[in-house]
N, C-alpha and C. Protein backbone atom coordinates (compact mmCIF):
# COMPACT_ATOMS: atom_id res chain seq x y z
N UNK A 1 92.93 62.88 -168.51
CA UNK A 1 91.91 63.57 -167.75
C UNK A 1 90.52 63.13 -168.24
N UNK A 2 90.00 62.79 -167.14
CA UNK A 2 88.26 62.69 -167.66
C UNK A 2 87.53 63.85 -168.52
N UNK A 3 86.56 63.17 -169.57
CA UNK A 3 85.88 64.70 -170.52
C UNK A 3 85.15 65.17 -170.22
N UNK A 4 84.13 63.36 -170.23
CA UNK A 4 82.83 63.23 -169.84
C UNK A 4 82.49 62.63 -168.83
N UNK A 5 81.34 62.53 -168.35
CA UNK A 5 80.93 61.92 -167.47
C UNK A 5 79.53 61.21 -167.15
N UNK A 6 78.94 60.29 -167.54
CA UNK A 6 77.52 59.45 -167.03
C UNK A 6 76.88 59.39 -165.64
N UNK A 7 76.37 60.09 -164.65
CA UNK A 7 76.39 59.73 -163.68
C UNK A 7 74.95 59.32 -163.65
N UNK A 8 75.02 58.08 -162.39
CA UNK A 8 72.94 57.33 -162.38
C UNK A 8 73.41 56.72 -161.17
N UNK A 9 71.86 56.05 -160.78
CA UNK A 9 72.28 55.29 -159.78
C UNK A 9 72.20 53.68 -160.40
N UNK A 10 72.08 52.72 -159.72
CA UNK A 10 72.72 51.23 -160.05
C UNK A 10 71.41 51.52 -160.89
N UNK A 11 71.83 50.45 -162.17
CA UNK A 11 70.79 49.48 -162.92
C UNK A 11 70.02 50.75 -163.68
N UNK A 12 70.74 51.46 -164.16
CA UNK A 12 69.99 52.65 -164.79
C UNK A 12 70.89 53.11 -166.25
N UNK A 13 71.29 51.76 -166.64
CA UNK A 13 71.77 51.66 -168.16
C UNK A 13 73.18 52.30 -168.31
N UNK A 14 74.06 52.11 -167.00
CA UNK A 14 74.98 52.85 -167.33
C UNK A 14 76.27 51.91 -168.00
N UNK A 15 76.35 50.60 -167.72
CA UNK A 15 76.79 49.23 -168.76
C UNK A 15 76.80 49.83 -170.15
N UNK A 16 75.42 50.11 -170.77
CA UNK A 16 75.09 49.98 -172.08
C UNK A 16 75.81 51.15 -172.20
N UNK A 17 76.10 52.45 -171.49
CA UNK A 17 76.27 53.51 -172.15
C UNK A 17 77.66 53.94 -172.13
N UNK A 18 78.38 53.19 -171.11
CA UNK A 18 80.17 52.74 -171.55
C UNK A 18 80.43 52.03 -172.59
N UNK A 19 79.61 51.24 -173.08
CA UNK A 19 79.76 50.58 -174.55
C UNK A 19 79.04 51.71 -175.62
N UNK A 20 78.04 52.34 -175.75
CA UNK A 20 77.67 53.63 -176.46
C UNK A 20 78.90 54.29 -176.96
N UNK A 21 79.25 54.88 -175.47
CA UNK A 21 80.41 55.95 -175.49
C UNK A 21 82.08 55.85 -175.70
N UNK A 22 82.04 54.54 -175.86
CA UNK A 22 83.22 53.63 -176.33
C UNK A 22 83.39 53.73 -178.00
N UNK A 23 84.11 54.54 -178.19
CA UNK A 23 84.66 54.85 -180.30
C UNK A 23 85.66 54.45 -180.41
N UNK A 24 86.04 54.66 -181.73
CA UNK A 24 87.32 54.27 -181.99
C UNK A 24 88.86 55.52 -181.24
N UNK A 25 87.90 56.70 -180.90
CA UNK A 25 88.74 57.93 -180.06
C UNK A 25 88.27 58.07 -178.91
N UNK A 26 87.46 57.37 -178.09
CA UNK A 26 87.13 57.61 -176.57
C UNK A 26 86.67 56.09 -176.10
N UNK A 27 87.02 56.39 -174.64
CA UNK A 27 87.05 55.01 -173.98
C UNK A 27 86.40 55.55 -172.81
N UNK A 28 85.06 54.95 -172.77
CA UNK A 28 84.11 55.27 -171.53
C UNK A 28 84.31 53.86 -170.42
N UNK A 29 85.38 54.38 -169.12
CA UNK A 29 85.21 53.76 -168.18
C UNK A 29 83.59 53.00 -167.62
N UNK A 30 83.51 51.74 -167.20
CA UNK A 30 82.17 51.68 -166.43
C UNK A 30 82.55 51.83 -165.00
N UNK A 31 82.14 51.92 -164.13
CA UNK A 31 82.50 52.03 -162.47
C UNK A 31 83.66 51.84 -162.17
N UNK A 32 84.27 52.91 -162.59
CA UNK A 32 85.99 53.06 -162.33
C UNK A 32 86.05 52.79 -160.73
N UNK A 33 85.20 53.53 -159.70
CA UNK A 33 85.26 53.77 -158.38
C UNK A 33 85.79 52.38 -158.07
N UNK A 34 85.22 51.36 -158.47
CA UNK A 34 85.45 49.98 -157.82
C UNK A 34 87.22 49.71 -157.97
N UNK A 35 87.75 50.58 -158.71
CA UNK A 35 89.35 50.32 -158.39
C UNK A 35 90.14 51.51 -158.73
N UNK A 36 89.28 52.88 -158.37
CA UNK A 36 90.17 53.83 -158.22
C UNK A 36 89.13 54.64 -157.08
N UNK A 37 90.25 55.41 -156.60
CA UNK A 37 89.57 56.77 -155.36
C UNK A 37 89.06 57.84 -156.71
N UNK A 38 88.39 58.26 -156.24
CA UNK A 38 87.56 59.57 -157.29
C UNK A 38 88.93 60.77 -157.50
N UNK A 39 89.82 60.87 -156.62
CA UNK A 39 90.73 61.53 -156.61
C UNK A 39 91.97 61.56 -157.44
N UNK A 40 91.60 60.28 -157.85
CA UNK A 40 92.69 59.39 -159.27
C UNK A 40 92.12 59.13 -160.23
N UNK A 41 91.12 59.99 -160.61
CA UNK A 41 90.55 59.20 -161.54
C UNK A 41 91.19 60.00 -162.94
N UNK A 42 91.50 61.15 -163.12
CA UNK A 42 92.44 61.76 -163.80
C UNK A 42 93.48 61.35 -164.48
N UNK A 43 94.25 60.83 -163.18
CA UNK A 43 95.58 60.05 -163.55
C UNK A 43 95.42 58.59 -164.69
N UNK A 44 94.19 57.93 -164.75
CA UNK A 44 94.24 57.30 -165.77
C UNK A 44 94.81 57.53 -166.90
N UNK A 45 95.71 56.42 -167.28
CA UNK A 45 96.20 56.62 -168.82
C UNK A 45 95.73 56.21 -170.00
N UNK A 46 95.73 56.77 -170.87
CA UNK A 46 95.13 56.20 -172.12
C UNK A 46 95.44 56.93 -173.53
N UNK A 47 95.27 56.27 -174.29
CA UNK A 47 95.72 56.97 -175.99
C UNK A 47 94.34 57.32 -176.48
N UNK A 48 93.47 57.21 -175.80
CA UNK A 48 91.81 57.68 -176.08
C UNK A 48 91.62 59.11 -175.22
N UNK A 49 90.47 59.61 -175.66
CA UNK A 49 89.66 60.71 -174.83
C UNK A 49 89.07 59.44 -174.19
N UNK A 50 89.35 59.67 -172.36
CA UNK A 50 88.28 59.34 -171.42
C UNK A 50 87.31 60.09 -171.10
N UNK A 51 86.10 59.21 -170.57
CA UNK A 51 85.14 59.20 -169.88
C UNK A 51 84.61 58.15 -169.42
N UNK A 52 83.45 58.28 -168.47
CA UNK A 52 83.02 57.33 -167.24
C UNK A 52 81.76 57.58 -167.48
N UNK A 53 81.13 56.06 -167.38
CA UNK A 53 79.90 55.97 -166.74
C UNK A 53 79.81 55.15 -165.41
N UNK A 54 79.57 55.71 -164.17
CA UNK A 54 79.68 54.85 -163.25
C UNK A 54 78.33 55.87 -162.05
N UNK A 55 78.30 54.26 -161.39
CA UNK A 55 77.02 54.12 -160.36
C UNK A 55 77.17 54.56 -158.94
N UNK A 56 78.37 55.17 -158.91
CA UNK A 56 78.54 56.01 -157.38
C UNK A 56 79.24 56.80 -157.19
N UNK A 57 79.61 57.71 -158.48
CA UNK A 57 80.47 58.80 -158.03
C UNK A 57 79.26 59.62 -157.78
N UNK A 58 77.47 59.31 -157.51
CA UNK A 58 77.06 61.23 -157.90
C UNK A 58 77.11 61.12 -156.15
N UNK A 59 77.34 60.35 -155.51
CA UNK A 59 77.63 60.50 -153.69
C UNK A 59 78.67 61.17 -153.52
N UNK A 60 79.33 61.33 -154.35
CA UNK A 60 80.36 63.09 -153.93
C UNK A 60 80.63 63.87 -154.90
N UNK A 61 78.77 64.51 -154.49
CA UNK A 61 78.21 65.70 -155.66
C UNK A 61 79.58 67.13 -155.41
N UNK A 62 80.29 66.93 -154.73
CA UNK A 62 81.72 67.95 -154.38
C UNK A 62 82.46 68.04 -155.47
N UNK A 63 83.32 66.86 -155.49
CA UNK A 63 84.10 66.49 -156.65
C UNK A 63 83.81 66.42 -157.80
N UNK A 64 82.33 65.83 -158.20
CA UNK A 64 81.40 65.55 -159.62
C UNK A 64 81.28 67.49 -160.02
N UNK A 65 81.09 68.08 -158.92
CA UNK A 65 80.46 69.42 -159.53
C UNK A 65 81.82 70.47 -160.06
N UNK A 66 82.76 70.07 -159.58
CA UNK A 66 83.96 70.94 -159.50
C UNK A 66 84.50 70.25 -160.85
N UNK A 67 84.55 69.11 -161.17
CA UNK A 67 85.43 68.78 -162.14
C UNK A 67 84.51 69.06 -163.48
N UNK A 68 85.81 69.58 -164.51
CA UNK A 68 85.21 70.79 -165.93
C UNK A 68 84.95 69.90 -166.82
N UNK A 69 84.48 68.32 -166.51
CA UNK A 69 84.15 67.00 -167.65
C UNK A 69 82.57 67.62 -167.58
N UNK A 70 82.32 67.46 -169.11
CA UNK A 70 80.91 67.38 -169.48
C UNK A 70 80.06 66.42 -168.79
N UNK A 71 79.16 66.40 -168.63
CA UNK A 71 78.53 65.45 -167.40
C UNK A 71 76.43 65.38 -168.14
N UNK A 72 76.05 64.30 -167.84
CA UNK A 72 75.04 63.68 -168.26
C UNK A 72 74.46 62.96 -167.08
N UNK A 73 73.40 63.26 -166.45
CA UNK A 73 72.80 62.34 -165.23
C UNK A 73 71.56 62.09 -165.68
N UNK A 74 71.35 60.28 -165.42
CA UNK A 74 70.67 59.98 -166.18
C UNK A 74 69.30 59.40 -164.84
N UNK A 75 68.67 59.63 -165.15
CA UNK A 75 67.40 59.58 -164.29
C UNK A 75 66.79 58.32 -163.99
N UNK A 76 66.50 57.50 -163.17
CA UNK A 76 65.63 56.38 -162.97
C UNK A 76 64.45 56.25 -161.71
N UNK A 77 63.36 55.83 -161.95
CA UNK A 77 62.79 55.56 -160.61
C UNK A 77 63.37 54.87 -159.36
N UNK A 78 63.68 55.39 -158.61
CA UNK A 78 64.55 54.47 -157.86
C UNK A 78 64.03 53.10 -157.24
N UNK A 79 62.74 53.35 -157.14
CA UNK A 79 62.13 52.00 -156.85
C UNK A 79 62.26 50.83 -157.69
N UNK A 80 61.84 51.29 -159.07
CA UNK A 80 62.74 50.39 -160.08
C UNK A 80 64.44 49.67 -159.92
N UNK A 81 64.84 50.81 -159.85
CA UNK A 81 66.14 50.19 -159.84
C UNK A 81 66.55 49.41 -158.61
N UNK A 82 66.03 49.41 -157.43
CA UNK A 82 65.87 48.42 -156.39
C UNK A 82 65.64 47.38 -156.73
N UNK A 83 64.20 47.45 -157.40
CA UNK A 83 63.27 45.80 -157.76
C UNK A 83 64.40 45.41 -158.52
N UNK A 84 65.47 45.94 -159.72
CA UNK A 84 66.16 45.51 -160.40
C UNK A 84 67.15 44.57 -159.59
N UNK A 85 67.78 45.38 -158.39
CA UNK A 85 69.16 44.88 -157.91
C UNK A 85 68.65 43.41 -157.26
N UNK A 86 67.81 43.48 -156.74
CA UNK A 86 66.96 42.59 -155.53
C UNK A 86 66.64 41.61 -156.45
N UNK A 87 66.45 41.54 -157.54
CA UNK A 87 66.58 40.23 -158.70
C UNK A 87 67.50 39.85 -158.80
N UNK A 88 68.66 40.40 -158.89
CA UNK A 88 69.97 40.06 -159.23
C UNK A 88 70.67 39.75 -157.84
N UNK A 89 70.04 39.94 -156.64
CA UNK A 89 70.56 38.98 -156.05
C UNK A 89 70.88 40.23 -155.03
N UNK A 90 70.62 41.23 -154.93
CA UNK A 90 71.28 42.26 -154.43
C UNK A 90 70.50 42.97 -153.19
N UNK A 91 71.08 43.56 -152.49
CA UNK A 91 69.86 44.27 -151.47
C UNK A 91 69.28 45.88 -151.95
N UNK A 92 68.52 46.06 -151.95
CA UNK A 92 67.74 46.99 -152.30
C UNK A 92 68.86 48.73 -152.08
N UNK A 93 68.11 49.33 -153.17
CA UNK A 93 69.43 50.31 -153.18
C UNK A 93 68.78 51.27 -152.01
N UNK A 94 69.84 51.64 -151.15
CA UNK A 94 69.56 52.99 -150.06
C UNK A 94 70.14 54.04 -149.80
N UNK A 95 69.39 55.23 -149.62
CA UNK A 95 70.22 56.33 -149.45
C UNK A 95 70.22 57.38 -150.47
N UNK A 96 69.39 56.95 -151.75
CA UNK A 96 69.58 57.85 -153.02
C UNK A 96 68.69 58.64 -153.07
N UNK A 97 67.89 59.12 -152.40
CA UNK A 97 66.18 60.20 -152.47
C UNK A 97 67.34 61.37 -152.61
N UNK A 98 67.00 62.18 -153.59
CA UNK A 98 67.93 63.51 -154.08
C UNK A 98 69.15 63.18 -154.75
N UNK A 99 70.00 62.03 -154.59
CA UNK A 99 71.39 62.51 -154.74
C UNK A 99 71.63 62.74 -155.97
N UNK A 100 70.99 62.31 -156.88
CA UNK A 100 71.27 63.05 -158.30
C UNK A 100 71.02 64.37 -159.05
N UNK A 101 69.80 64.85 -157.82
CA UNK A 101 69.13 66.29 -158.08
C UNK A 101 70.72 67.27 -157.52
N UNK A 102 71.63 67.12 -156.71
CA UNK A 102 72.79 67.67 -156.32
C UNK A 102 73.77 68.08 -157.24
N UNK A 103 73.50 67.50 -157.95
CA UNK A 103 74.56 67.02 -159.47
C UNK A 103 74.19 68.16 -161.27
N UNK A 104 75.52 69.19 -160.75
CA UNK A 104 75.23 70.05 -162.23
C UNK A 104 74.83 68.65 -163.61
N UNK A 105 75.04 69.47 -164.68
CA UNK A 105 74.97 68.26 -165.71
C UNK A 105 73.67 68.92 -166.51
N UNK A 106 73.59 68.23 -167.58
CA UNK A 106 72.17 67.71 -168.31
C UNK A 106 71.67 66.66 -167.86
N UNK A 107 70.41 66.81 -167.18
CA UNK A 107 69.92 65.78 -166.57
C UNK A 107 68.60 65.06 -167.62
N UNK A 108 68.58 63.85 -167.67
CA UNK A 108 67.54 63.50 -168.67
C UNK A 108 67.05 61.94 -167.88
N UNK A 109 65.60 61.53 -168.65
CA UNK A 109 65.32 60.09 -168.35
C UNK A 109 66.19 59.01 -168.93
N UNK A 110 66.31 57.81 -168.14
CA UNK A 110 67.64 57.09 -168.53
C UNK A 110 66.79 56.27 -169.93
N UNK A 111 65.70 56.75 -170.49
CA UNK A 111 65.26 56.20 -171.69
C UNK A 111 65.13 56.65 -172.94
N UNK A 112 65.56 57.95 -172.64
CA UNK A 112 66.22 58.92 -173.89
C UNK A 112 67.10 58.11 -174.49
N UNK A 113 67.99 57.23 -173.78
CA UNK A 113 68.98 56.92 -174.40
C UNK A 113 68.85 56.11 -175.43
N UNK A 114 67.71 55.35 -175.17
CA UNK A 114 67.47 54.61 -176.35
C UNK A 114 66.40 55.03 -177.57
N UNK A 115 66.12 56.12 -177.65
CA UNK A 115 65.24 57.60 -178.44
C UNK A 115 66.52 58.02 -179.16
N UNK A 116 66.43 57.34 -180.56
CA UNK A 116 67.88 57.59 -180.94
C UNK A 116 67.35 59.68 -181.88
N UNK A 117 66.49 60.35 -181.51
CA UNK A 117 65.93 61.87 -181.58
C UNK A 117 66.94 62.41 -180.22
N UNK A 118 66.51 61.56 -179.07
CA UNK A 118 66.94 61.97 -177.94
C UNK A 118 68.31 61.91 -177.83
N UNK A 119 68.58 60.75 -178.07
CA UNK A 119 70.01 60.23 -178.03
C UNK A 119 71.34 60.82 -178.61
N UNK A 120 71.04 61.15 -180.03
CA UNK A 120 71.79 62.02 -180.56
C UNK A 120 72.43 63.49 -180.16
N UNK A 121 71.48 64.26 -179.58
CA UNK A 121 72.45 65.56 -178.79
C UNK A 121 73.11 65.15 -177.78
N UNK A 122 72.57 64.02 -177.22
CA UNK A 122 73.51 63.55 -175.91
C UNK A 122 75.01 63.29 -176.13
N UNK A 123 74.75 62.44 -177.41
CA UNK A 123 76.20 61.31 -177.98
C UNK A 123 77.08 62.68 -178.14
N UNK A 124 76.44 63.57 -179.04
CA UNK A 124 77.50 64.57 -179.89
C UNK A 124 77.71 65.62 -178.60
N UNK A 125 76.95 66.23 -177.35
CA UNK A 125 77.65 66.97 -176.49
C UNK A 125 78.64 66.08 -175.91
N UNK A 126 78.32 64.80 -175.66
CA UNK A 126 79.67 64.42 -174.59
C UNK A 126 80.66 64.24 -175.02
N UNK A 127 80.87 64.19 -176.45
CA UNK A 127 81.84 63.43 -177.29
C UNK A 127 82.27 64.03 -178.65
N UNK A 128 81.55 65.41 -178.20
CA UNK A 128 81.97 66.11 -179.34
C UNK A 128 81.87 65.94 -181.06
N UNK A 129 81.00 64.43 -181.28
CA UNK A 129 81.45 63.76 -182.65
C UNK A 129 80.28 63.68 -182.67
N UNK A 130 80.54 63.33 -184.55
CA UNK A 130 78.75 63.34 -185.08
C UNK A 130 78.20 61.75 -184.29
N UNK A 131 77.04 61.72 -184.09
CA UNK A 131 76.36 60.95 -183.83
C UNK A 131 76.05 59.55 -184.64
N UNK A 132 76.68 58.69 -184.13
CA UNK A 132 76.59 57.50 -185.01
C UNK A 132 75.45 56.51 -184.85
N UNK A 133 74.19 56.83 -185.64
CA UNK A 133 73.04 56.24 -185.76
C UNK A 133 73.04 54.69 -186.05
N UNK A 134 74.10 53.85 -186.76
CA UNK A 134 73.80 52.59 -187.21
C UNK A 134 74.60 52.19 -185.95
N UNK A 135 75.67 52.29 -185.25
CA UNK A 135 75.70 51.54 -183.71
C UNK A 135 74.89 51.96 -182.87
N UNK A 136 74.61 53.37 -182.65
CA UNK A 136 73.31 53.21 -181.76
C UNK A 136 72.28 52.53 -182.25
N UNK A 137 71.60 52.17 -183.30
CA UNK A 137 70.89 51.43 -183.61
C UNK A 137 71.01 50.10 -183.26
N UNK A 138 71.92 49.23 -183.47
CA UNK A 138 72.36 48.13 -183.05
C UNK A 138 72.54 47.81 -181.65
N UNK A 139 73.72 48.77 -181.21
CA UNK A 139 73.38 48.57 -179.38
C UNK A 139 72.00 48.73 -178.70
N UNK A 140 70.83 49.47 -179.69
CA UNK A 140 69.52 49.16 -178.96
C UNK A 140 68.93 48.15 -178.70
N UNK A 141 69.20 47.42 -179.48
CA UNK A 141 69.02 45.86 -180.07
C UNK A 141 69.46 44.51 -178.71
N UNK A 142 70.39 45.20 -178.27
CA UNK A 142 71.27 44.12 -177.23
C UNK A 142 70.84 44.61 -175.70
N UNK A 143 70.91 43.53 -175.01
CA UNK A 143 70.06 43.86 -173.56
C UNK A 143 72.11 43.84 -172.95
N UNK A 144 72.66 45.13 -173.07
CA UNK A 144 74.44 45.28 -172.16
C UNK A 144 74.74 45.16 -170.94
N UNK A 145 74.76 44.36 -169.62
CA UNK A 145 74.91 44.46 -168.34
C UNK A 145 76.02 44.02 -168.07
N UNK A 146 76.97 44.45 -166.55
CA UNK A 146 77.80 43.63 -166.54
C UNK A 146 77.75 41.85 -166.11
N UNK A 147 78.76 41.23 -166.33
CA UNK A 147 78.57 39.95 -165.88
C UNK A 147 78.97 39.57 -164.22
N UNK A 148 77.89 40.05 -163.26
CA UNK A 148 78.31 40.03 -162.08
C UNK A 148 79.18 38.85 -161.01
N UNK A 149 78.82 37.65 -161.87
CA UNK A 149 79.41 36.49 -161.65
C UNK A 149 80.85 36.55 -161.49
N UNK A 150 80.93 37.12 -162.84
CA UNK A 150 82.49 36.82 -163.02
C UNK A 150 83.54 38.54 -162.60
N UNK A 151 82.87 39.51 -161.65
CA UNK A 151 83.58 40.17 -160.61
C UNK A 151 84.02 39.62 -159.43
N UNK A 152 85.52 39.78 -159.49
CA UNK A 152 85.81 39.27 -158.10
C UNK A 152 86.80 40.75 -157.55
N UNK A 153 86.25 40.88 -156.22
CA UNK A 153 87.09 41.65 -155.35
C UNK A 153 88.44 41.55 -155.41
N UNK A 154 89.43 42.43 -155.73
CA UNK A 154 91.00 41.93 -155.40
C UNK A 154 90.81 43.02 -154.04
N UNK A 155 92.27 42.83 -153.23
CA UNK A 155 92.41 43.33 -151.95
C UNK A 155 92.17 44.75 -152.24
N UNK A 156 92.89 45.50 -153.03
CA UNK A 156 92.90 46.96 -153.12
C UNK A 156 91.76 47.39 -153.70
N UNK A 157 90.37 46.47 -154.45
CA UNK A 157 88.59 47.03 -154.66
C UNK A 157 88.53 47.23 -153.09
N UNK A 158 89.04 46.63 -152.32
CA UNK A 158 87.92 46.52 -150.58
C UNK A 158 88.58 47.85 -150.34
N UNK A 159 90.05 47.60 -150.19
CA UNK A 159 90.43 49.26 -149.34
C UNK A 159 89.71 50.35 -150.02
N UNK A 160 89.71 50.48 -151.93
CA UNK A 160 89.38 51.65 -151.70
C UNK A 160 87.68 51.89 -152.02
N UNK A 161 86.87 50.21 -151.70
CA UNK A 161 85.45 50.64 -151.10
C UNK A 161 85.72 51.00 -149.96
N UNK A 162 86.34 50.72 -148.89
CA UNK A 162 86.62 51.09 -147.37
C UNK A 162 86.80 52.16 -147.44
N UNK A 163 87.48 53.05 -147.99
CA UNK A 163 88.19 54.29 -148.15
C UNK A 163 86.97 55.78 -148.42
N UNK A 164 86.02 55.04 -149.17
CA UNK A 164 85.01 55.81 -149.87
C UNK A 164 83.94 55.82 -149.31
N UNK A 165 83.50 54.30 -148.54
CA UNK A 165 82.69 54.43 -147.83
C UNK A 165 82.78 55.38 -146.34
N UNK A 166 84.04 55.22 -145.84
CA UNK A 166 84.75 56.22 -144.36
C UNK A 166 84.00 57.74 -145.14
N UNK A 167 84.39 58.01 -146.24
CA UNK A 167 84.00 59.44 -146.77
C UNK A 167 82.40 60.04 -146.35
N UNK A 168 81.56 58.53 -147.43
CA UNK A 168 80.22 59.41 -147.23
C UNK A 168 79.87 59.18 -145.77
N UNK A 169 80.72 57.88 -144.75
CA UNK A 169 79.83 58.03 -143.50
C UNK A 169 80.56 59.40 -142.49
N UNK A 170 81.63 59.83 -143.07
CA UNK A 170 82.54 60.58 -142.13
C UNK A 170 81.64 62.49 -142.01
């Protein structure tokens, strides 16, 4: 079962903070959505405490609000995070004015995270454990993104983007 939860929109450090939230006793998914329905995301197996940081579950503020995982939404200008995607090759993000304001949680700026003052109540509510200052220290150090190159679609990412997308347009 999921514990915790990261929710942001794209390009708002949520890479770095599946590697953060990644211990030797918890394993922070990054954008599970891309190969599970939000409805499975439970059923994941693992010998770790899960949790997720991912870039489109807060579009079904339904499910995000109902499920009893500790939850963290992390704040960005969204205009920023556009200019971000649109570098990387991407089309500008649309549709997000509010959707994170929908979303129970502790809501904070996605630059707390690297305010290792700030950072620390975050680490120890989601994860229950003392706060480990010399890897957060170090992961501040490293610029974490994924390597978009080397994602490739298998058949069942499309159905269940198809699947999710039918949702928010339905």
């Amino acid at each position: 079962m999921i514990e915790f939860m990261v929710l942001s929109a794209p390009r708002s450090a949520s890479t770095w903070v599946a590697n953060w939230l990644t211990t030797d006793e918890t394993l922070c998914l990054h954008d599970p959505l891309w190969k599970y329905h939000y409805s499975e995301l439970d059923a994941i197996q693992s010998s770790k405490r899960l949790g997720l940081a991912d870039t489109g579950l807060a579009k079904f503020p339904d499910f995000v609000n109902a499920h009893p995982a500790r939850k963290l939404v992390l704040h960005r200008d969204l205009a920023a995070c556009s200019a971000s995607l649109v570098e990387l090759g991407f089309g500008p993000l649309k549709h997000w004015e509010g959707v994170l304001t929908r979303l129970g949680g502790w809501h904070v700026e996605w630059t707390d995270l690297f305010d290792p003052d700030k950072a620390k109540p975050i680490y120890e509510h989601l994860l229950g454990k003392e706060f480990d200052a010399e890897r957060h220290a170090l992961l501040c150090d490293m610029h974490v993104q994924p390597q978009f190159a080397n994602i490739h679609a298998t058949d069942a990412m499309r159905e269940n983007a198809k699947r999710l997308l039918q949702e928010l347009r339905g």
